[in-house]
Protein backbone atom coordinates (compact mmCIF):
# COMPACT_ATOMS: atom_id res chain seq x y z
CA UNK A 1 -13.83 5.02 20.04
CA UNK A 2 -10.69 3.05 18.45
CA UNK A 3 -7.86 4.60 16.81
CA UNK A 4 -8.37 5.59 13.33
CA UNK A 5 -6.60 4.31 10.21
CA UNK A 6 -6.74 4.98 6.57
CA UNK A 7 -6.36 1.78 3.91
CA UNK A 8 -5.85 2.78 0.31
CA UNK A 9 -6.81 0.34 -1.99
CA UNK A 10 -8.95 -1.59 0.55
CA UNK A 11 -11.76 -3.66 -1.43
CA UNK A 12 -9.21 -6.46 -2.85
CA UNK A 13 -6.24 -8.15 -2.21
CA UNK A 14 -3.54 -7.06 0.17
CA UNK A 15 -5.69 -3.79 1.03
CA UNK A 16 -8.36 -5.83 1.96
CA UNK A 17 -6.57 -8.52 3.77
CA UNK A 18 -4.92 -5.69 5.83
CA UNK A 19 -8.58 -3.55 6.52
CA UNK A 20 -9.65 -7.03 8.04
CA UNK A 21 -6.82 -7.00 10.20
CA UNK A 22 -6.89 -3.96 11.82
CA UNK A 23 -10.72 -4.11 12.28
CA UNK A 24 -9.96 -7.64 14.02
CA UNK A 25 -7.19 -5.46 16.30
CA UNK A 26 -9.50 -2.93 17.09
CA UNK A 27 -9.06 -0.04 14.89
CA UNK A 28 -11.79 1.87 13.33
CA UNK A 29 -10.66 1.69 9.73
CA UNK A 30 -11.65 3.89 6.49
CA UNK A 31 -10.99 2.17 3.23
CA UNK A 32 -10.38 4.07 0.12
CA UNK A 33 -10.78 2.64 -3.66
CA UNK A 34 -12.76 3.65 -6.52
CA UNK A 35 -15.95 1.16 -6.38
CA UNK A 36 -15.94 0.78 -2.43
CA UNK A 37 -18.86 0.46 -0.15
CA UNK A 38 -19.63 0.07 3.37
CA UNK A 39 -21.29 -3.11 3.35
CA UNK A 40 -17.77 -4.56 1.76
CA UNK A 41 -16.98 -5.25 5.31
CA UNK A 42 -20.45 -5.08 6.97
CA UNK A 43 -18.62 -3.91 10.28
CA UNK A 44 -19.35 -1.22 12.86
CA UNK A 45 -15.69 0.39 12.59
CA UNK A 46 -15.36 0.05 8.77
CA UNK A 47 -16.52 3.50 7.06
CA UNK A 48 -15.96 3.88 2.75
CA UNK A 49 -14.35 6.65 1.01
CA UNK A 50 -14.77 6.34 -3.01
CA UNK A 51 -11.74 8.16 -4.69
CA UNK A 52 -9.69 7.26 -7.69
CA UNK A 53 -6.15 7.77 -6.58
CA UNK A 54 -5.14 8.01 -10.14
CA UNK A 55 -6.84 10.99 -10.55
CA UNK A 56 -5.43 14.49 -9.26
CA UNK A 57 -8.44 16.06 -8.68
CA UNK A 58 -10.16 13.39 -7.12
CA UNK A 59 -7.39 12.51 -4.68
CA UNK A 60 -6.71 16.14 -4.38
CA UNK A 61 -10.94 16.33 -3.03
CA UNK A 62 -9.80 13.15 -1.03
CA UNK A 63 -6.67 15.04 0.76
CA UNK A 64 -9.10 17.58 2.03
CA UNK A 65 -11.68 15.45 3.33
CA UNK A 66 -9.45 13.76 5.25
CA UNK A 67 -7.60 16.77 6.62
CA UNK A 68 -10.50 16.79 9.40
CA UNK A 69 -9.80 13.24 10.52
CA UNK A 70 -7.72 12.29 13.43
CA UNK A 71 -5.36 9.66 11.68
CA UNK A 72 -3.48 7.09 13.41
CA UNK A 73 -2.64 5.16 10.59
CA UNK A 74 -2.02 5.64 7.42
CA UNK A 75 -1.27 2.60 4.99
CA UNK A 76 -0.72 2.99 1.16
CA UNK A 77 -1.82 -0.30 -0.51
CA UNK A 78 -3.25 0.87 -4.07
CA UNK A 79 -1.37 0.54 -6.91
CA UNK A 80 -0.59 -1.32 -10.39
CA UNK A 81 1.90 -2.30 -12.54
CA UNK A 82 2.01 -3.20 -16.04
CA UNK A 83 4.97 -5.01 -17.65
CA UNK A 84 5.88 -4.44 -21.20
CA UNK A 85 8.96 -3.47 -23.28
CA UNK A 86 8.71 0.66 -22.34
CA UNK A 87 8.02 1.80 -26.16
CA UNK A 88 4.94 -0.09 -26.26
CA UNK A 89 3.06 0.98 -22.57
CA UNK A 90 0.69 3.99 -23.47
CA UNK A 91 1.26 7.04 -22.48
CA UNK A 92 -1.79 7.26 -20.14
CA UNK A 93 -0.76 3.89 -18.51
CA UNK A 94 2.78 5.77 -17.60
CA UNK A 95 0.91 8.47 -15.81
CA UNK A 96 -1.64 6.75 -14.21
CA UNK A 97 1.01 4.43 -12.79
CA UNK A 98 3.12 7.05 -11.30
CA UNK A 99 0.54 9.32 -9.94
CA UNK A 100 -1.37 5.83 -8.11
CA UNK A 101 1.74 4.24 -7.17
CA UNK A 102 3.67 7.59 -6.04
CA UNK A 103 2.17 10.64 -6.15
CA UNK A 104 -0.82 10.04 -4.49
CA UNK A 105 0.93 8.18 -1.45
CA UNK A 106 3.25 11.77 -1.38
CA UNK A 107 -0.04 13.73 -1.49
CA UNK A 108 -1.74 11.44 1.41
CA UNK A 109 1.04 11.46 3.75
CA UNK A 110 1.61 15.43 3.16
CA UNK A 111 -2.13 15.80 4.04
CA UNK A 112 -2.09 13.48 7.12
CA UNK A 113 1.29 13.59 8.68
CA UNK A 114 0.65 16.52 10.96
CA UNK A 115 -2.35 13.99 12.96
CA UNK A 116 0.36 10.93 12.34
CA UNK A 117 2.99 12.88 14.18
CA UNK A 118 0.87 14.64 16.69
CA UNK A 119 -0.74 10.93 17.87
CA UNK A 120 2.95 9.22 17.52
CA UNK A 121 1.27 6.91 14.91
CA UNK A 122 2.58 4.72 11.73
CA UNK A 123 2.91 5.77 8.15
CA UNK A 124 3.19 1.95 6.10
CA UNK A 125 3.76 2.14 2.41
CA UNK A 126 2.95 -1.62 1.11
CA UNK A 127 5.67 -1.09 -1.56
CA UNK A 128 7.45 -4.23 -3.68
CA UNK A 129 10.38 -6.31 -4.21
CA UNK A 130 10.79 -4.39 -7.30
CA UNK A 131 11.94 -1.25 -4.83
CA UNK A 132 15.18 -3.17 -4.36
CA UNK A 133 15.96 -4.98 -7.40
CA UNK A 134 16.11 -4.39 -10.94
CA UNK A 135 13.94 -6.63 -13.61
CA UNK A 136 13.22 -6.58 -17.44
CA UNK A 137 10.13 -5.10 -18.68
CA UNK A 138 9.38 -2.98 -15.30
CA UNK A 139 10.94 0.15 -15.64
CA UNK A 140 7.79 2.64 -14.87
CA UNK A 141 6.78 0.02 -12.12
CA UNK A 142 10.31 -0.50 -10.88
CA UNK A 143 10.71 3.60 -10.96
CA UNK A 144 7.33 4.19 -8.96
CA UNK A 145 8.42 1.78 -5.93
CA UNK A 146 12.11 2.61 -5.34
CA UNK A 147 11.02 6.11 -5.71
CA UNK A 148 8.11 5.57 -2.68
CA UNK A 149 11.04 4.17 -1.13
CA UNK A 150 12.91 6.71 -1.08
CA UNK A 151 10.24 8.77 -0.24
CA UNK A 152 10.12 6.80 3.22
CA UNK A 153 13.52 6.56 4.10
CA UNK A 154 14.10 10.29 3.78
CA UNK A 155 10.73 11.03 5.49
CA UNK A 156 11.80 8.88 8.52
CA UNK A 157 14.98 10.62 9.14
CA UNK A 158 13.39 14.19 8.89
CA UNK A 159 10.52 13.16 11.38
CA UNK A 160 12.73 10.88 13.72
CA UNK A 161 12.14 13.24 16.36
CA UNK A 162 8.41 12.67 16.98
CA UNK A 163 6.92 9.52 17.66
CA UNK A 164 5.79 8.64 14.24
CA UNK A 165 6.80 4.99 13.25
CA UNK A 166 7.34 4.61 9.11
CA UNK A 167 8.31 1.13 7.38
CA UNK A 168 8.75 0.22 3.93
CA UNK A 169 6.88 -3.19 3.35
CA UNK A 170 8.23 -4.98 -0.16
CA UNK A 171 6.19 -7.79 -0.96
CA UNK A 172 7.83 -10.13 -3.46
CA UNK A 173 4.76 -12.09 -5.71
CA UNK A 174 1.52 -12.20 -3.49
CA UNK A 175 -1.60 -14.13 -4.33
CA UNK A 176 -3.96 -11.10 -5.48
CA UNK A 177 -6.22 -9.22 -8.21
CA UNK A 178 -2.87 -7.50 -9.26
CA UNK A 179 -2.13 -9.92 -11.94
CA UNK A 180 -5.92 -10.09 -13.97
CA UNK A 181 -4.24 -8.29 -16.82
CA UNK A 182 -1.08 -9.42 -16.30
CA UNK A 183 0.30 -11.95 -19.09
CA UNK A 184 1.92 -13.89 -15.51
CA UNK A 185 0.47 -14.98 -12.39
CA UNK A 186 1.50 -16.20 -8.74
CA UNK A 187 2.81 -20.59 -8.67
CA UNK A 188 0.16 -22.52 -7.43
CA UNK A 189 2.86 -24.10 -4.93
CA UNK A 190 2.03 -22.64 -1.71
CA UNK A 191 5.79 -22.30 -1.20
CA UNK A 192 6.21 -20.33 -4.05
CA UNK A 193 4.17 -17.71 -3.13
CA UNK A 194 3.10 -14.69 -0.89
CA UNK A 195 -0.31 -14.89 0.54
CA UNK A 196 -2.24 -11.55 1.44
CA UNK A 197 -2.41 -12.63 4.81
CA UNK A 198 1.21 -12.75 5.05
CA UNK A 199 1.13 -9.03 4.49
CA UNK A 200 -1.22 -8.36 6.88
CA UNK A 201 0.24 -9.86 9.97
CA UNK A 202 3.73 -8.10 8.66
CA UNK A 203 1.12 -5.53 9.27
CA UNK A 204 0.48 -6.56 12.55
CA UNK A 205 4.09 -7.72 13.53
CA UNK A 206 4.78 -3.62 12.73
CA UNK A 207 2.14 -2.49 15.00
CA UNK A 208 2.39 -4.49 18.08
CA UNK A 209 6.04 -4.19 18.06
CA UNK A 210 7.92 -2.10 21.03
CA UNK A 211 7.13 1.83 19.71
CA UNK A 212 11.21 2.82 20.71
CA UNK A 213 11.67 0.34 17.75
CA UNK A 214 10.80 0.64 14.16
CA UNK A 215 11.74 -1.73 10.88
CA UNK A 216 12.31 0.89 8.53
CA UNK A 217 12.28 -1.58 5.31
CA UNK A 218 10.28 -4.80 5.90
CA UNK A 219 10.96 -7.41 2.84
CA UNK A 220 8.47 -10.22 2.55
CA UNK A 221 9.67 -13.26 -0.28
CA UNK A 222 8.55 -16.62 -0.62
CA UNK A 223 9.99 -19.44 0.24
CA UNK A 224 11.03 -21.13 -2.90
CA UNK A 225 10.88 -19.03 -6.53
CA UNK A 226 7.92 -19.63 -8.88
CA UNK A 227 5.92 -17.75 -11.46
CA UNK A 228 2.98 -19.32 -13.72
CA UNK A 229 2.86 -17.88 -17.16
CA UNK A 230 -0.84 -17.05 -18.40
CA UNK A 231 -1.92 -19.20 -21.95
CA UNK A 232 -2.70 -16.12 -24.51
């Protein structure tokens, strides 16, 4: 039997790209997102969990379930952003935001981190480039990631003296579902852009690393700047 790891967000984009990486390392890997299914990954190691992480009670239900696994590794991956002067996002967009892209990492972690500590594993929070820098029209989204942020830096300092390894990934624009209802997508240029497979061998690169060494905040950017603006 492998070592165990949970993926949030798993059936698209980064999530997925990472689930296929750790199944290609080895690890037996249970991926979380609302619509998810077993034969997303037709593999022996890959198992589904359906949960909207959204949702209190549902990741609440999801928290307990998972209480009785042996985690290894935990990686936070779902989340969304919308980007939009802040009078004019809906209320119900505000809260679903901050509970997917904070709260329910917080709830996860808080759930898990007695099996993360007790098996010297790795708690990775695929955050953004929006935890460390400040832009127009992303205040909720902006809020949400530097606040996951600080999440992990404090939580590494309070559990620095088990064997638990926690890094901060920030992605800067990756090549993904996140932008469908966005009003802005990725550059075509290949320089210009983040690929999800970039993430996951960050992934990997955190993993296979030396365990008495650990890169706390991990920031991922393209090479060259470019953003493609979607035709309303």
């Amino acid at each position: 039997m492998g070592k165990k790891a949970i993926v949030t967000g798993a059936s698209s984009g980064i999530g997925k790209e990472i689930t296929n990486k750790l199944l290609s390392l080895g690890y037996e890997v249970i991926g979380i997102s609302r619509n998810i299914t077993t034969n997303k990954f037709n593999h022996k190691n890959f198992a589904a969990l359906q949960s909207d992480l959204s949702n209190e009670k549902s990741t609440l239900a999801l928290c307990n379930q998972l209480s009785n696994e042996d985690i290894y590794i935990l990686i936070n991956c779902a989340g969304f952003g919308r980007f939009e002067p802040h009078e004019e996002l809906h209320v119900k967009t505000i809260t679903d935001m901050v509970f997917l892209n904070l709260t329910s990492p917080i709830l996860l972690t808080n759930a898990l981190l007695r099996d993360l500590k007790n098996n010297d594993g790795y708690l990775i929070n695929i955050n953004s480039i929006e935890a460390i820098k400040s832009s127009k029209f992303a205040a909720v989204y902006s809020a949400t990631k530097s606040g996951l942020k600080a999440f992990n830096d404090s939580l590494f300092e309070e559990t620095r003296k088990s064997g638990l390894s926690i890094t901060n990934i920030n992605p800067d624009m990756t090549e993904s579902n996140f932008y469908d209802e966005l009003r802005f997508d990725v550059s075509s240029k290949e320089d210009e852009k983040l690929l999800s497979s970039d993430i996951a061998n960050a992934v990997e690169h955190i993993l296979t690393m030396r365990k008495g060494a650990v890169v706390t905040d991990y920031t991922v950017r393209s090479l060259k700047f470019g953003i493609t603006k979607k035709k309303l």
